[in-house]
Protein backbone atom coordinates (compact mmCIF):
# COMPACT_ATOMS: atom_id res chain seq x y z
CA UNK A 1 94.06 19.38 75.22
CA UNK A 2 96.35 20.29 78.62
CA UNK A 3 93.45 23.37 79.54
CA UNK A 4 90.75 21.07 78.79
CA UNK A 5 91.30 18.40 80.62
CA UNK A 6 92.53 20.93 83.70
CA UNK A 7 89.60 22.70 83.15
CA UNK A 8 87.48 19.12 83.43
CA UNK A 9 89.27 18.89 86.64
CA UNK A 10 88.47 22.05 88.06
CA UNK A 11 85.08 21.67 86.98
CA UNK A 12 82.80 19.79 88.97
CA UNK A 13 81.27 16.71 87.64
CA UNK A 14 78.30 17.16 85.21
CA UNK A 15 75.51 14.89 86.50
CA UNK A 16 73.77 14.99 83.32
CA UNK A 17 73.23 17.13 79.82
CA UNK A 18 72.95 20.73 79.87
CA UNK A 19 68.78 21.50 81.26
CA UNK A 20 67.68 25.07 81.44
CA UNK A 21 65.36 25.94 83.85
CA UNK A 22 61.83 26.20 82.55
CA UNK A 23 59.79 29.44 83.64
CA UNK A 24 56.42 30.52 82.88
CA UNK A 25 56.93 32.40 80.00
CA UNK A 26 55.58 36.30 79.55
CA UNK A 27 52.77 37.23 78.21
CA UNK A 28 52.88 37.93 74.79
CA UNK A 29 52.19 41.60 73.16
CA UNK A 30 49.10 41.67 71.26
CA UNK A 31 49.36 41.57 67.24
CA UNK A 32 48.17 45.40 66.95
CA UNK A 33 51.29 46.36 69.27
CA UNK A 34 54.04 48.76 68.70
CA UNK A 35 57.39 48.10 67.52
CA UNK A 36 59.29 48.76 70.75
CA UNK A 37 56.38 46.95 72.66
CA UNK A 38 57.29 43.71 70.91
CA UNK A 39 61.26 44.13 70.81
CA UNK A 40 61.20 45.24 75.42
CA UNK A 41 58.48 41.80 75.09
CA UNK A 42 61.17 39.73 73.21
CA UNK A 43 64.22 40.81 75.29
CA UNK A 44 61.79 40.35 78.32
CA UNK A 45 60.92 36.55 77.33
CA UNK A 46 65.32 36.04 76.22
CA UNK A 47 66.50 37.70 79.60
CA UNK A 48 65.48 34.05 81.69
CA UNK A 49 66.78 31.65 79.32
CA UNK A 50 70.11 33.66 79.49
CA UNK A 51 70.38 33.70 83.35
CA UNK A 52 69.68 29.79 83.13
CA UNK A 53 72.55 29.43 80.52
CA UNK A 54 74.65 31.90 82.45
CA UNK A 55 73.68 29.95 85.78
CA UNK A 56 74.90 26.32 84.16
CA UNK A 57 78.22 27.46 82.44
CA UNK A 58 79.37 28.83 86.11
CA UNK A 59 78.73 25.46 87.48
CA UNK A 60 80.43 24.13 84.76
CA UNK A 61 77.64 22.36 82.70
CA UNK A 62 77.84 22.57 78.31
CA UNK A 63 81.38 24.07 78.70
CA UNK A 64 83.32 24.21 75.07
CA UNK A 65 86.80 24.44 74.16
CA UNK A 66 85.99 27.64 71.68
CA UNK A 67 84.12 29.63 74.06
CA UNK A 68 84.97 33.17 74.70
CA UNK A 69 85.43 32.91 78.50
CA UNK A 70 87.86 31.64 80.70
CA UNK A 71 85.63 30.44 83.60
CA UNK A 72 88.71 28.66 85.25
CA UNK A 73 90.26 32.22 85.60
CA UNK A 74 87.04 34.23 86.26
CA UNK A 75 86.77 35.23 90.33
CA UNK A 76 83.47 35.79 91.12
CA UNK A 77 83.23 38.98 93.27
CA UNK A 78 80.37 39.86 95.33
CA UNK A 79 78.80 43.15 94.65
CA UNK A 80 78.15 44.02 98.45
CA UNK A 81 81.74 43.81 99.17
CA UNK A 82 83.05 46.98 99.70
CA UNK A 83 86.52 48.10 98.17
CA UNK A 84 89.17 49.13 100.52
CA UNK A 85 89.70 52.51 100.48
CA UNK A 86 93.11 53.77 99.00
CA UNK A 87 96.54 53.72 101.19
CA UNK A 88 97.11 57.16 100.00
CA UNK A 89 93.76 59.06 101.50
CA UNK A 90 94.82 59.55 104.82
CA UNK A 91 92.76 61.70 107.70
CA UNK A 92 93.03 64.86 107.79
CA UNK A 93 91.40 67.87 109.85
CA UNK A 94 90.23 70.87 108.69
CA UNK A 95 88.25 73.92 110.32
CA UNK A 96 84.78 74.45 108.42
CA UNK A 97 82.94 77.93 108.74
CA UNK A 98 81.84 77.97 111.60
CA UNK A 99 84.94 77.72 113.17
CA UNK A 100 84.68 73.54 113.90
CA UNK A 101 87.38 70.95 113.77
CA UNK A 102 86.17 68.62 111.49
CA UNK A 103 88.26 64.82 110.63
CA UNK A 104 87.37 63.24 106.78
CA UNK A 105 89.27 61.32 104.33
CA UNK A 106 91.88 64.07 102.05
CA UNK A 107 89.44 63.14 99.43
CA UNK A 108 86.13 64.59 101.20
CA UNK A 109 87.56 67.63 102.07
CA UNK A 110 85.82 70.30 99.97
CA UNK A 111 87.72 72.07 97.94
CA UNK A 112 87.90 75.74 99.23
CA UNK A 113 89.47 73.91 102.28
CA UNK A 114 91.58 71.97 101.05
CA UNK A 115 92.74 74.93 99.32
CA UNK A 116 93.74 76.70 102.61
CA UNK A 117 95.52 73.74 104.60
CA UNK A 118 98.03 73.63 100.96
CA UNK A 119 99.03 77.34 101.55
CA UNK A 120 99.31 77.03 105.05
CA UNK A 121 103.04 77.77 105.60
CA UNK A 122 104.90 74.62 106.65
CA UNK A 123 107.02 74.88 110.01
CA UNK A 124 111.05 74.61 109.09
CA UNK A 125 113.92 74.68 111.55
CA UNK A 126 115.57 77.40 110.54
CA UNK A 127 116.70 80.00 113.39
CA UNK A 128 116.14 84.06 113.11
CA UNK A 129 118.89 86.30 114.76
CA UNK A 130 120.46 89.62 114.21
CA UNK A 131 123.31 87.53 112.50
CA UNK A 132 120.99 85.37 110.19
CA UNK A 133 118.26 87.74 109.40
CA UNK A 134 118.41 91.68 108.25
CA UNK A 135 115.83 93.32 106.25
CA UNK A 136 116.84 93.57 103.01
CA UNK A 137 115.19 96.74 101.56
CA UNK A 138 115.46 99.23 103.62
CA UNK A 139 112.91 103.08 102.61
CA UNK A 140 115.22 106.06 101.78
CA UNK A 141 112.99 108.16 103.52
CA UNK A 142 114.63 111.93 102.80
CA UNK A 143 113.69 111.01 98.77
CA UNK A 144 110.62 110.10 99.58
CA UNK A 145 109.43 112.69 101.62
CA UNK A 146 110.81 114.74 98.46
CA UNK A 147 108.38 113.01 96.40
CA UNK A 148 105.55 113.78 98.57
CA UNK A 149 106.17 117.32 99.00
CA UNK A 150 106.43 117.47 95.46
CA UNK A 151 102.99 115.80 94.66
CA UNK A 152 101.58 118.39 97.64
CA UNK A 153 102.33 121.29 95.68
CA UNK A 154 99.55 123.30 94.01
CA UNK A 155 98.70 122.54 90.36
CA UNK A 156 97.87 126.03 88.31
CA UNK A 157 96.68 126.30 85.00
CA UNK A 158 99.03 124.89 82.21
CA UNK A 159 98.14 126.62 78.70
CA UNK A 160 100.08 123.98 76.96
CA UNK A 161 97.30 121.79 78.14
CA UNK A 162 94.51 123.55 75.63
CA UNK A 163 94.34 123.59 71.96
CA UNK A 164 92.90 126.52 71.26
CA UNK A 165 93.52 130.15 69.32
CA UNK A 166 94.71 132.89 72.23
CA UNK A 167 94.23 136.43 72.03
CA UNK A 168 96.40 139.61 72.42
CA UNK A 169 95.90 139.64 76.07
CA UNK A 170 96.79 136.73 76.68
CA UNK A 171 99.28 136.50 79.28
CA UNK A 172 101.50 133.19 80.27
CA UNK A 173 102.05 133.23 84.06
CA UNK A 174 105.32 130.88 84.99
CA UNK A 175 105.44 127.07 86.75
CA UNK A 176 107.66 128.54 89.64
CA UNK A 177 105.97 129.62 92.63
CA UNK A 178 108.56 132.56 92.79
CA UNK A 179 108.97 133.73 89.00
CA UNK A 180 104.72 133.72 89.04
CA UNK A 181 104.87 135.70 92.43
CA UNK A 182 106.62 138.50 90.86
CA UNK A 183 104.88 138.40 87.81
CA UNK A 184 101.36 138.76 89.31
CA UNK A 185 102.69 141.87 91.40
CA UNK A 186 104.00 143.90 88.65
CA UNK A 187 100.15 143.47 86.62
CA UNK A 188 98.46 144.50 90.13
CA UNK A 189 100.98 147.43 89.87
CA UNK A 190 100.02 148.15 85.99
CA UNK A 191 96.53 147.86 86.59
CA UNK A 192 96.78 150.74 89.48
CA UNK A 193 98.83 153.03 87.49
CA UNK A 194 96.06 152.60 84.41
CA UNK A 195 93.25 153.18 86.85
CA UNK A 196 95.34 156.39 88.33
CA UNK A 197 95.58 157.85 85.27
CA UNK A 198 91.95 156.89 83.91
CA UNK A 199 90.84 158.82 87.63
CA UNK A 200 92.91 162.22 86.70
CA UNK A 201 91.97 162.49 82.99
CA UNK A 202 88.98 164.97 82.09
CA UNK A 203 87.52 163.37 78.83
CA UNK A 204 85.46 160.56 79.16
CA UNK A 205 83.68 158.55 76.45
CA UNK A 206 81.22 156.83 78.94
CA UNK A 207 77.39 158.77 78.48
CA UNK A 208 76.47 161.48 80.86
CA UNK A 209 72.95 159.52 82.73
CA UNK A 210 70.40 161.33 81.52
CA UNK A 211 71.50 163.26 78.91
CA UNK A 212 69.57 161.95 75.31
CA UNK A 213 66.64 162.31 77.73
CA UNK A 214 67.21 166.15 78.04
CA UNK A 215 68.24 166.27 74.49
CA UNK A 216 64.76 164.97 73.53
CA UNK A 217 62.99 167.38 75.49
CA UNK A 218 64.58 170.43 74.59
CA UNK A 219 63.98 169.31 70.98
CA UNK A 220 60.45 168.81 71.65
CA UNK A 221 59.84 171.83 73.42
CA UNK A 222 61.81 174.02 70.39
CA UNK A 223 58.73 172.58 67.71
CA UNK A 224 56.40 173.30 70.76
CA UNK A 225 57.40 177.10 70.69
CA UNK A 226 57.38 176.99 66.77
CA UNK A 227 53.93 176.44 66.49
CA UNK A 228 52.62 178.59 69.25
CA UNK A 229 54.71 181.48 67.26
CA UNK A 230 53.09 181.03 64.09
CA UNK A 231 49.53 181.18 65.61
């Protein structure tokens, strides 16, 4: 009873019943329409008589204590009013691509830019010296130029590498540069003696050039003779 007889007070005064306004109605469909064409017509011909009823319960005209709005607490706000923007989107600037100082709202920024003005380092008080800052790592530079010489060394052939079957001659040279050194020197040194003695030996098993060719023709010329000796 209290809210409505506030709400009678807050209201102005009704100068008469609740009267819609009347409108030329639309045009109806034809019978021979389709479905939706009717129900769009229907809601078309409803949409006035709303706006009318909506019209006289803002004034405060047919109110009712059951309704389902509180017009008393309803603040009409107009849709061209623009919303302040929020207290935390301040200014900011920001350099674009083409090198241009550019001032927007933190939320207009795009992205990529925004991006680099967060990992821009922040400026701190703090104060560099001999006494406050030393380099903490520091190169050990004889191990290092170890390593490199190391790496700069010449890779040979490693038979441990291969999986394969190796013959009788096969020969395993070593990984030290000296050890290999020596090792290569005493098979130049075999090799010569071999071909020394190959060089001062008489028999030979290599063909004499030439000779089945002679062979041939001696044999040839033997039958030859035969047959001129039994004429």
């Amino acid at each position: 009873m209290l809210r409505a007889s506030a709400r009678a007070a807050a209201a102005p005064a009704p100068q008469g019943p609740l009267r819609l306004r009347t409108e030329a109605p639309a045009a109806a469909p034809p019978r021979d329409a389709d479905p939706e064409q009717l129900r769009e017509a229907a809601s078309a011909r409803a949409l006035p008589h709303k706006a009318a009823r909506y019209d006289k319960l803002a004034q405060g005209y047919g109110l009712a204590d059951d309704g389902l709005v509180d017009w008393d607490a309803k603040d009409p706000v107009s849709p061209s009013t623009p919303s302040p923007p929020p207290t935390d989107d301040e200014l900011v600037e920001y350099t674009d691509e083409f090198g241009r100082t550019r001032t927007a709202r933190k939320s207009d920024v795009p992205r990529e830019y925004a991006r680099e003005r967060d990992e821009m380092p922040e400026e701190d008080n703090a104060v560099y010296g001999p006494a406050t800052a030393f380099p903490v790592y520091r190169r050990e530079v004889p191990q290092l130029d170890t390593r490199i010489a190391q790496r700069a060394e010449a890779v040979h052939f490693d038979a441990d590498w291969e999986v394969r079957d190796r013959g009788a001659a096969f020969y395993r040279f070593s990984h030290d540069a000296a050890t290999r050194e020596a090792q290569q020197a005493e098979l130049q040194a075999r090799r010569a003696e071999t071909v020394a003695q190959r060089s001062k030996s008489t028999h030979t098993t290599a063909p004499v050039p030439g000779a089945r060719a002679r062979a041939r023709r001696a044999a040839r010329q033997q039958v030859i003779d035969a047959h001129r000796a039994a004429r």
